[in-house]
PDB file of N, CA and C in Angstrom:
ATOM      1  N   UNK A   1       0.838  -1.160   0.000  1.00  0.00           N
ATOM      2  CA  UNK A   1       0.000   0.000   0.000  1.00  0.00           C
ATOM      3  C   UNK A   1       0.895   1.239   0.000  1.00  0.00           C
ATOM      4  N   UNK A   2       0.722   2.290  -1.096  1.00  0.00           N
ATOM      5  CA  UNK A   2       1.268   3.547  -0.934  1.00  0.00           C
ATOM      6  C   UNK A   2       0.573   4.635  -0.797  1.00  0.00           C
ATOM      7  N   UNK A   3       0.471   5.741   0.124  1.00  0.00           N
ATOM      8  CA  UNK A   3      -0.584   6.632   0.326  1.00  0.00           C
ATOM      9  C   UNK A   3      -0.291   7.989   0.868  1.00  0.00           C
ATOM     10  N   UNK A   4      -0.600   9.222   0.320  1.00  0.00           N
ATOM     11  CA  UNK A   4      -0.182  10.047   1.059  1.00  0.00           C
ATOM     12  C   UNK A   4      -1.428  10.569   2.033  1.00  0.00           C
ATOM     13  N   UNK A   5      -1.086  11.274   3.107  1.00  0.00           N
ATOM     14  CA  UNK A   5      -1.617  12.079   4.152  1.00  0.00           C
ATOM     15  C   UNK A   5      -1.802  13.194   4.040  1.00  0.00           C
ATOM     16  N   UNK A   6      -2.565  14.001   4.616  1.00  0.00           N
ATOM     17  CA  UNK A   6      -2.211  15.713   4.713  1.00  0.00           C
ATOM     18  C   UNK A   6      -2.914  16.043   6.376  1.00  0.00           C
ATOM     19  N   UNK A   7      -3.241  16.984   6.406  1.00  0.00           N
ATOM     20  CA  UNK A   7      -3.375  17.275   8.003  1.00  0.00           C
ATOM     21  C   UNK A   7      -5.026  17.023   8.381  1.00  0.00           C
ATOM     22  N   UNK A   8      -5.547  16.817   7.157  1.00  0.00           N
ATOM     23  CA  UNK A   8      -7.324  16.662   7.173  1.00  0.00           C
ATOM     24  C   UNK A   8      -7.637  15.000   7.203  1.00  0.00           C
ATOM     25  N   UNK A   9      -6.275  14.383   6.791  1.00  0.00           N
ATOM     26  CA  UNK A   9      -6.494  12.679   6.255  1.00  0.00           C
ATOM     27  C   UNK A   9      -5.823  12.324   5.180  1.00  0.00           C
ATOM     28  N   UNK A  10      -6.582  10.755   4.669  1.00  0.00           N
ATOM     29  CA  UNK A  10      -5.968  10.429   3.718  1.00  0.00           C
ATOM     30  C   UNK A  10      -6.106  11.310   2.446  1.00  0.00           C
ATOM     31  N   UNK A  11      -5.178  11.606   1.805  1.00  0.00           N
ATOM     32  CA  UNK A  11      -5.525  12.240   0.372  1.00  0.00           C
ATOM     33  C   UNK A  11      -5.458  11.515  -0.822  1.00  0.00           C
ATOM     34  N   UNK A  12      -4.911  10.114  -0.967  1.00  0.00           N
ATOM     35  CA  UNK A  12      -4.583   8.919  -2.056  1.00  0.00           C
ATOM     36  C   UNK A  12      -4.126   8.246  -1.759  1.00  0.00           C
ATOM     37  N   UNK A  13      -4.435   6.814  -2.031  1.00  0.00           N
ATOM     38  CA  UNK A  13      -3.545   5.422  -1.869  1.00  0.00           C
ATOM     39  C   UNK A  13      -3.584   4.964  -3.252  1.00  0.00           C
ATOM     40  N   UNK A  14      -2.803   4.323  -3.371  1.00  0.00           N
ATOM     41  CA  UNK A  14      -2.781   2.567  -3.858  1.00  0.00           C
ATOM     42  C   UNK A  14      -1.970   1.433  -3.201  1.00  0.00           C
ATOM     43  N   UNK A  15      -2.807   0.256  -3.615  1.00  0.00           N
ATOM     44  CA  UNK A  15      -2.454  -1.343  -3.113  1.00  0.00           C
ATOM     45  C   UNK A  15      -1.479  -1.752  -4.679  1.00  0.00           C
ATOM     46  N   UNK A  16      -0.478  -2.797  -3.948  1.00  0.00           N
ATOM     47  CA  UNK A  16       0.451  -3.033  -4.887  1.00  0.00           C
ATOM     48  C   UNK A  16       0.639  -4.626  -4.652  1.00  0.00           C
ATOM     49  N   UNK A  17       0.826  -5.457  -5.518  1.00  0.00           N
ATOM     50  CA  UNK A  17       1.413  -6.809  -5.247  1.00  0.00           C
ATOM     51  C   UNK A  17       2.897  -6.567  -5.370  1.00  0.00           C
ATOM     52  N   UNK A  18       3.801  -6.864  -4.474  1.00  0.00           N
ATOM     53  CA  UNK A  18       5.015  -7.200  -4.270  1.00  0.00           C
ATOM     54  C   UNK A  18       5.849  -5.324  -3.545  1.00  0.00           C
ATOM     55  N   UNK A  19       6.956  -5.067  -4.178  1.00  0.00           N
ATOM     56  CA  UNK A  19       7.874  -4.143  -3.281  1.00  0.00           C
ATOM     57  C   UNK A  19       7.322  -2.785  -4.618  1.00  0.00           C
ATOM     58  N   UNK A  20       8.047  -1.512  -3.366  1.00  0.00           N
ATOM     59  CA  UNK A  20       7.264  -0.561  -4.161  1.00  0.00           C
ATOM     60  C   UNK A  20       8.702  -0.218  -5.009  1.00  0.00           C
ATOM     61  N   UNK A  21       8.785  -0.120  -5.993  1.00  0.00           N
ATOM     62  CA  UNK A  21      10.534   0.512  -6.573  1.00  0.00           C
ATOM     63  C   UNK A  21      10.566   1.689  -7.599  1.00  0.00           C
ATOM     64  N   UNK A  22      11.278   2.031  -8.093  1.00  0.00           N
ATOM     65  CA  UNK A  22      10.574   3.865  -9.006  1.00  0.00           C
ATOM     66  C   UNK A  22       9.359   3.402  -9.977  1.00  0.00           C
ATOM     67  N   UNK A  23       9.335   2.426 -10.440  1.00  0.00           N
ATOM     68  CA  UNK A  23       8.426   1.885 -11.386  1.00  0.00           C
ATOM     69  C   UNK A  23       6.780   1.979 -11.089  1.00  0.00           C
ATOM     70  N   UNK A  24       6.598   1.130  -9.783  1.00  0.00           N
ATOM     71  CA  UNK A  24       5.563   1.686  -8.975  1.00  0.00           C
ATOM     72  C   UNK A  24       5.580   2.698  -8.340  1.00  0.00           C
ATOM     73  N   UNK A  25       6.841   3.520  -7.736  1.00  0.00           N
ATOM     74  CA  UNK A  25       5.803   4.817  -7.336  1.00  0.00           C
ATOM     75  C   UNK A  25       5.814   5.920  -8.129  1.00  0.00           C
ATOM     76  N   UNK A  26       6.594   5.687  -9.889  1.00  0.00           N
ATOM     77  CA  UNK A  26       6.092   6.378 -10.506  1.00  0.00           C
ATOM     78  C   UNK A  26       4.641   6.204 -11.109  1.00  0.00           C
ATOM     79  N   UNK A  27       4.156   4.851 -10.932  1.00  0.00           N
ATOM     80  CA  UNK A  27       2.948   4.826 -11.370  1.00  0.00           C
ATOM     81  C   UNK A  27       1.915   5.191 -10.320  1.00  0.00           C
ATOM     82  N   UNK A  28       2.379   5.637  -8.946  1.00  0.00           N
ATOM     83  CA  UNK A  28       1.098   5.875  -7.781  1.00  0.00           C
ATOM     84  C   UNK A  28       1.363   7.766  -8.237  1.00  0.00           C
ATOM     85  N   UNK A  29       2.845   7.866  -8.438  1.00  0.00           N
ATOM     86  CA  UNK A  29       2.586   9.795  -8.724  1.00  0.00           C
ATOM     87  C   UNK A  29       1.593  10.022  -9.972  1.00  0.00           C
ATOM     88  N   UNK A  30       1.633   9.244 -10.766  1.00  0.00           N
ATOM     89  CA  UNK A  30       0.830   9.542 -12.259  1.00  0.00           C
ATOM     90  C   UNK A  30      -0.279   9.903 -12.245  1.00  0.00           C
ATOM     91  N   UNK A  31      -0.397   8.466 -11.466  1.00  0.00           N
ATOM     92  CA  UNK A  31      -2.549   7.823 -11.420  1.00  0.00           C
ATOM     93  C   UNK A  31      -3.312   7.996 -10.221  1.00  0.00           C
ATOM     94  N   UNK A  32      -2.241   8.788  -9.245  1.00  0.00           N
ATOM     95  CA  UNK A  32      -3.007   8.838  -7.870  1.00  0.00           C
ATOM     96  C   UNK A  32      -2.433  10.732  -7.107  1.00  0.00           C
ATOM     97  N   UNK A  33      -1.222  10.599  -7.066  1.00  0.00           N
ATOM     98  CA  UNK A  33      -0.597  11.664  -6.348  1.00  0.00           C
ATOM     99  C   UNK A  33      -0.583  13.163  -6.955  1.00  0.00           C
ATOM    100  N   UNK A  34      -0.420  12.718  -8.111  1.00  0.00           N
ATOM    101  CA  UNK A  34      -0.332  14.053  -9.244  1.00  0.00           C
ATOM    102  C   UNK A  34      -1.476  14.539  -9.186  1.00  0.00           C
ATOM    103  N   UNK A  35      -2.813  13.568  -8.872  1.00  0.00           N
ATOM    104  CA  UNK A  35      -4.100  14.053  -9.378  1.00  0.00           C
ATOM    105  C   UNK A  35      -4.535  15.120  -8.676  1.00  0.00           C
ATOM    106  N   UNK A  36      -3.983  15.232  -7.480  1.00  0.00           N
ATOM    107  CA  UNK A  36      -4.745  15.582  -6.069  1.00  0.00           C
ATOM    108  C   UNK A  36      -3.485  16.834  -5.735  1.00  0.00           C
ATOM    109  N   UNK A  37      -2.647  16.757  -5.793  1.00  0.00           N
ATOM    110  CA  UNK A  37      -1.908  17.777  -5.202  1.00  0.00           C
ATOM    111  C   UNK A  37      -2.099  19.475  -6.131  1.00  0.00           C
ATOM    112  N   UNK A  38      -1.809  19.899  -4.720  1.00  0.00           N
ATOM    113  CA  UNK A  38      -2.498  21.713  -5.508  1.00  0.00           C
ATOM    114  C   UNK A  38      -1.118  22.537  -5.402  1.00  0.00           C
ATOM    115  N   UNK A  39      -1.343  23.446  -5.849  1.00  0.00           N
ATOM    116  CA  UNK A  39       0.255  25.014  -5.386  1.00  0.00           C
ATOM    117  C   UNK A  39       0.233  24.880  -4.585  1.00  0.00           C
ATOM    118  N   UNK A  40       1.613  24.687  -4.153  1.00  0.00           N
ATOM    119  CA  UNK A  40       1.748  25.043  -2.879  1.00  0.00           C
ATOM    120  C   UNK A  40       1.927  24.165  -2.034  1.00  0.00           C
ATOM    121  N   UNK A  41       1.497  22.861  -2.071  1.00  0.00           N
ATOM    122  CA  UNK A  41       1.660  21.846  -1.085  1.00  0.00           C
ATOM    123  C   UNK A  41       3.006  21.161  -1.163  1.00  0.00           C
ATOM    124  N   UNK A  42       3.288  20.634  -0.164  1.00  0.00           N
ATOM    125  CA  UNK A  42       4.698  20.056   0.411  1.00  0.00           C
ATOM    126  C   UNK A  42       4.631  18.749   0.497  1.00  0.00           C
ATOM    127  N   UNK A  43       5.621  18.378  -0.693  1.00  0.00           N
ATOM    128  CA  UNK A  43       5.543  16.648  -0.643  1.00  0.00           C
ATOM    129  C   UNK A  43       7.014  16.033   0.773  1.00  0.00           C
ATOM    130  N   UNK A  44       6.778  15.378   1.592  1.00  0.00           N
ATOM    131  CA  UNK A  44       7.634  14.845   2.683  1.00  0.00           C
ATOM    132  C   UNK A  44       7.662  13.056   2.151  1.00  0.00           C
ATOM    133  N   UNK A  45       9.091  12.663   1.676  1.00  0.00           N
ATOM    134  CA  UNK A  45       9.300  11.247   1.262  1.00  0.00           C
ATOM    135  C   UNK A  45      10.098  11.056   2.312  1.00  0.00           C
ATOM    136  N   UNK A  46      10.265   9.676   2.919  1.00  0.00           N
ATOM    137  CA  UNK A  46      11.014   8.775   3.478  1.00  0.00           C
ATOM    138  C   UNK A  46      12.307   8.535   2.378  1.00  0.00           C
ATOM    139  N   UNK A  47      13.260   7.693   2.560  1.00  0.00           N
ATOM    140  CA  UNK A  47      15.106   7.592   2.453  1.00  0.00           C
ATOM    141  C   UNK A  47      14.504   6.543   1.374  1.00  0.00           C
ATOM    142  N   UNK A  48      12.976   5.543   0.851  1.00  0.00           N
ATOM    143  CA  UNK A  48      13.208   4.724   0.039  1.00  0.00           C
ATOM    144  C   UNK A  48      13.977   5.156  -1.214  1.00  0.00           C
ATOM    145  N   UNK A  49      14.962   4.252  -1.914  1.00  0.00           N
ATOM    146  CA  UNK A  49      15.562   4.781  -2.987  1.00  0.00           C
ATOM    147  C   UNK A  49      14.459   5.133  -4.333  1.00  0.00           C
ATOM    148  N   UNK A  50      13.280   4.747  -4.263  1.00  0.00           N
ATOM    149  CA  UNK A  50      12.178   5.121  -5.160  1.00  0.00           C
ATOM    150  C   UNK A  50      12.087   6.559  -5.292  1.00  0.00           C
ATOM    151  N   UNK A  51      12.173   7.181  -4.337  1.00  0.00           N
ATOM    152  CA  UNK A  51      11.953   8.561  -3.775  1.00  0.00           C
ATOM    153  C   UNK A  51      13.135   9.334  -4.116  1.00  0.00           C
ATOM    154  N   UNK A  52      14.045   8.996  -4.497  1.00  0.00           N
ATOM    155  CA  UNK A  52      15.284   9.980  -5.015  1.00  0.00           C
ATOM    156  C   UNK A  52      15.738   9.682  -6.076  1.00  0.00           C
ATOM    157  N   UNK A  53      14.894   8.932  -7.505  1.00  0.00           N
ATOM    158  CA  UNK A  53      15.342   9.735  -8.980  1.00  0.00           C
ATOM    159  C   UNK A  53      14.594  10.740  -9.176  1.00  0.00           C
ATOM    160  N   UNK A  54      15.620  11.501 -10.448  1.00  0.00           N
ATOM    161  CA  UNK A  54      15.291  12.843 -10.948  1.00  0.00           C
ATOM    162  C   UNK A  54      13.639  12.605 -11.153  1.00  0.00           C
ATOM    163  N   UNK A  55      13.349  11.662 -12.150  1.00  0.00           N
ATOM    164  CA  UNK A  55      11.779  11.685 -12.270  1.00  0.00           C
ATOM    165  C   UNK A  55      10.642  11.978 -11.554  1.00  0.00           C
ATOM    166  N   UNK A  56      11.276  11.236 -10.320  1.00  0.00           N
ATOM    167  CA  UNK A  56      10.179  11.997  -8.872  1.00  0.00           C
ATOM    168  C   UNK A  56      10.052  13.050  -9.191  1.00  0.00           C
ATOM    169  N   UNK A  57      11.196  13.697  -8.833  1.00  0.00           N
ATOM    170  CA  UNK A  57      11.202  15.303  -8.637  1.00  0.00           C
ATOM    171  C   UNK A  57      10.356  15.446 -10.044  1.00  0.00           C
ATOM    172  N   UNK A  58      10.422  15.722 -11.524  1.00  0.00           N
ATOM    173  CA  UNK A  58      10.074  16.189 -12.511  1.00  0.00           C
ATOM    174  C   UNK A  58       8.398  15.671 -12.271  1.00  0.00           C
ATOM    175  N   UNK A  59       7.867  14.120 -12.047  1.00  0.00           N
ATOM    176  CA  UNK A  59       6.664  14.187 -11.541  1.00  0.00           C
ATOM    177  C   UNK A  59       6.071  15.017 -10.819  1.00  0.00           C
ATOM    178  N   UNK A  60       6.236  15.345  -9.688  1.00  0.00           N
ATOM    179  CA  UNK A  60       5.947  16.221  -8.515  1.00  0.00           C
ATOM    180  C   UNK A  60       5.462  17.689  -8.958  1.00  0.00           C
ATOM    181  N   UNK A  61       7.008  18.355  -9.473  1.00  0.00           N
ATOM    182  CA  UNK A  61       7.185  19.887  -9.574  1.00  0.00           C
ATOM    183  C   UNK A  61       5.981  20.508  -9.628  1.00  0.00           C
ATOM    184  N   UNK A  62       5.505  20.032 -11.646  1.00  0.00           N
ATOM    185  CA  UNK A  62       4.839  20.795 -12.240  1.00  0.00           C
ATOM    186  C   UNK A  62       3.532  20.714 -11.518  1.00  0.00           C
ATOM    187  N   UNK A  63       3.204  19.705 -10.622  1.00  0.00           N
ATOM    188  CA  UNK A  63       1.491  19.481  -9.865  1.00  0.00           C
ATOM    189  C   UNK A  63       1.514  20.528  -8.955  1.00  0.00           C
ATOM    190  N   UNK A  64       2.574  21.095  -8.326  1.00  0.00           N
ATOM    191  CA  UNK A  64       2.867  22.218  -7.577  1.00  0.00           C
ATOM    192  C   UNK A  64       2.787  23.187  -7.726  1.00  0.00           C
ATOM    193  N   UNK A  65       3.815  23.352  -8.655  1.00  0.00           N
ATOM    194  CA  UNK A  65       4.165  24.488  -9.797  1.00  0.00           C
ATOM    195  C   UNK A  65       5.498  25.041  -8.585  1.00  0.00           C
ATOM    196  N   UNK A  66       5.412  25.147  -7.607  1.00  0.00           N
ATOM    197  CA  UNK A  66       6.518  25.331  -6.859  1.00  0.00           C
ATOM    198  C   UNK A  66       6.820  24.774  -5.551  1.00  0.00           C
ATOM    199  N   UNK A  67       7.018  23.526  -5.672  1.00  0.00           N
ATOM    200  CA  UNK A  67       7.148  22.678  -4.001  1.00  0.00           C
ATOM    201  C   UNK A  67       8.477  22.589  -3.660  1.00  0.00           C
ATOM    202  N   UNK A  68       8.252  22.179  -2.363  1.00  0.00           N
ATOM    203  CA  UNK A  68       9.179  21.947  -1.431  1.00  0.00           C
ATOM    204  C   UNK A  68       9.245  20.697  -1.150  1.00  0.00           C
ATOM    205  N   UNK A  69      10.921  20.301  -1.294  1.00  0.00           N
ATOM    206  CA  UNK A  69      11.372  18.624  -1.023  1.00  0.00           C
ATOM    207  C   UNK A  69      11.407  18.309   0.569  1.00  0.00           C
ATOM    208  N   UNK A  70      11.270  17.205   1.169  1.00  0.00           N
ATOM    209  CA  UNK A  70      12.305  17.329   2.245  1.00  0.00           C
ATOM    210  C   UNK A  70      12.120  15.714   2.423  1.00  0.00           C
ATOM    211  N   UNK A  71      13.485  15.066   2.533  1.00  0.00           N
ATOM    212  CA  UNK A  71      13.849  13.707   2.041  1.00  0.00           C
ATOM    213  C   UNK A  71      14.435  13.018   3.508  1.00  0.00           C
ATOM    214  N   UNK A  72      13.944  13.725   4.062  1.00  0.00           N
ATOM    215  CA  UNK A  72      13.560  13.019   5.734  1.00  0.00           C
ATOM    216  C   UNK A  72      12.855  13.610   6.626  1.00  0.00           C
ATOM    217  N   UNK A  73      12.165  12.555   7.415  1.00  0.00           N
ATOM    218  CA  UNK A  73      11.320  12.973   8.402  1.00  0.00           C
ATOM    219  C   UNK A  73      11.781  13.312   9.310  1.00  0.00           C
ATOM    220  N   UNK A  74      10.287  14.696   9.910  1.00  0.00           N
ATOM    221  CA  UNK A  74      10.962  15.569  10.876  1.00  0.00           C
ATOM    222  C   UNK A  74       9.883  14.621  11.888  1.00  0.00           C
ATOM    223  N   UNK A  75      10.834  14.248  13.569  1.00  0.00           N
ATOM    224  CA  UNK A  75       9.825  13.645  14.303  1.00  0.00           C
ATOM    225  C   UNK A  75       9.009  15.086  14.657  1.00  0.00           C
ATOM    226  N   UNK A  76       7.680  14.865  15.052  1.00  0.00           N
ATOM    227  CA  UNK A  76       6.528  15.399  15.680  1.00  0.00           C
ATOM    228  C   UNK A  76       7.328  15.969  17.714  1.00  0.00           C
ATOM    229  N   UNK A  77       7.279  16.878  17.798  1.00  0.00           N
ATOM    230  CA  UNK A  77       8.040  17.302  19.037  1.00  0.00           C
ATOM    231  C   UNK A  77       7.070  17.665  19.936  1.00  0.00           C
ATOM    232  N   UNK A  78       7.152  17.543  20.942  1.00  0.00           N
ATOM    233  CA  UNK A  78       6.232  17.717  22.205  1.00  0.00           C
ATOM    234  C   UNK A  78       7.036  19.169  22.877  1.00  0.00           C
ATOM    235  N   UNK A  79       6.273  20.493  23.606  1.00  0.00           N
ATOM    236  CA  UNK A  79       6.480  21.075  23.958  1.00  0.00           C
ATOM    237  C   UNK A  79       7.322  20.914  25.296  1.00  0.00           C
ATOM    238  N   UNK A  80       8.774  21.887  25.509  1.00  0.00           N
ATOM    239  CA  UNK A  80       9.222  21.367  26.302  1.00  0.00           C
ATOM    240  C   UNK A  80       8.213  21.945  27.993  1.00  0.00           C
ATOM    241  N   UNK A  81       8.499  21.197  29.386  1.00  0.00           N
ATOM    242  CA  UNK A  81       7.875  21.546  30.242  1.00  0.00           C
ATOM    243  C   UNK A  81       8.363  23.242  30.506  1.00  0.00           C
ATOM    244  N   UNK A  82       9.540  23.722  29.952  1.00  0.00           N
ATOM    245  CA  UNK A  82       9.330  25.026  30.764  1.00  0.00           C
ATOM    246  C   UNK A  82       8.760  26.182  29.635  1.00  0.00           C
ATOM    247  N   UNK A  83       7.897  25.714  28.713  1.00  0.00           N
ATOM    248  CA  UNK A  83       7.501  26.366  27.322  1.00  0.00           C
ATOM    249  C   UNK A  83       6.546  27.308  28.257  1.00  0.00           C
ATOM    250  N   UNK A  84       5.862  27.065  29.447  1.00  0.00           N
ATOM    251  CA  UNK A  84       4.823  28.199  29.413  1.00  0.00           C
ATOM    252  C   UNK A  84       4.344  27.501  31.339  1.00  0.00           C
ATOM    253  N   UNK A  85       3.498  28.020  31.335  1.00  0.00           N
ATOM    254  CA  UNK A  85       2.654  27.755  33.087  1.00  0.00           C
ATOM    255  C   UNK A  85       2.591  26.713  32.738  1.00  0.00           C
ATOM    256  N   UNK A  86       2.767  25.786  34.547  1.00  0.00           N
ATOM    257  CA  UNK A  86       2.368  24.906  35.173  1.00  0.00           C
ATOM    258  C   UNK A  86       0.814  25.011  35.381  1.00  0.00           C
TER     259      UNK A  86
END
C-alpha cells in the first residue's frame, strides 16, 4: 500500500502486489498523487531509494508548480515543560 496524508487525512492510496521501486511509485505519482496535489503543497518522502530519482522530482514539480522537497522525516516534538505555566 502507498498513500499520502495531509493534516485533514488520507488524500490517495494505492495497493500493490510485491515491493514498491521507481516503477511503482512512478505509477502511484501519475494515477493517484499528481491528481490531487495543488500550489503550494509540500511533498515529505522517506530515504526509500524510489523517492530519489530525478523523475520523482520532474513528476511532482509541475502538480505544484513550486514545491518543497524534504527527504527526511521531521519527528513530531512535544512542547518542552518550561515552554509556558504549570
Amino acid at each position: 500500500m502507498i498513500g499520502a496524508l495531509t493534516v485533514e487525512g488520507l488524500l490517495t492510496m494505492m495497493t500493490v502486489d510485491g515491493a514498491t521501486d521507481t516503477d511503482v511509485f512512478m505509477a502511484f505519482l501519475e494515477h493517484c498523487l499528481c491528481l490531487k496535489l495543488q500550489h503550494g503543497d509540500v511533498v515529505v518522502m522517506d530515504n526509500l531509494a524510489a523517492h530519489k530519482t530525478k523523475c520523482v522530482r520532474e513528476a511532482i514539480e509541475p502538480a505544484v508548480q513550486s514545491s518543497s522537497f524534504s527527504r527526511r522525516t521531521v519527528p513530531i516534538s512535544t512542547p518542552s515543560r518550561s515552554a509556558g505555566p504549570r
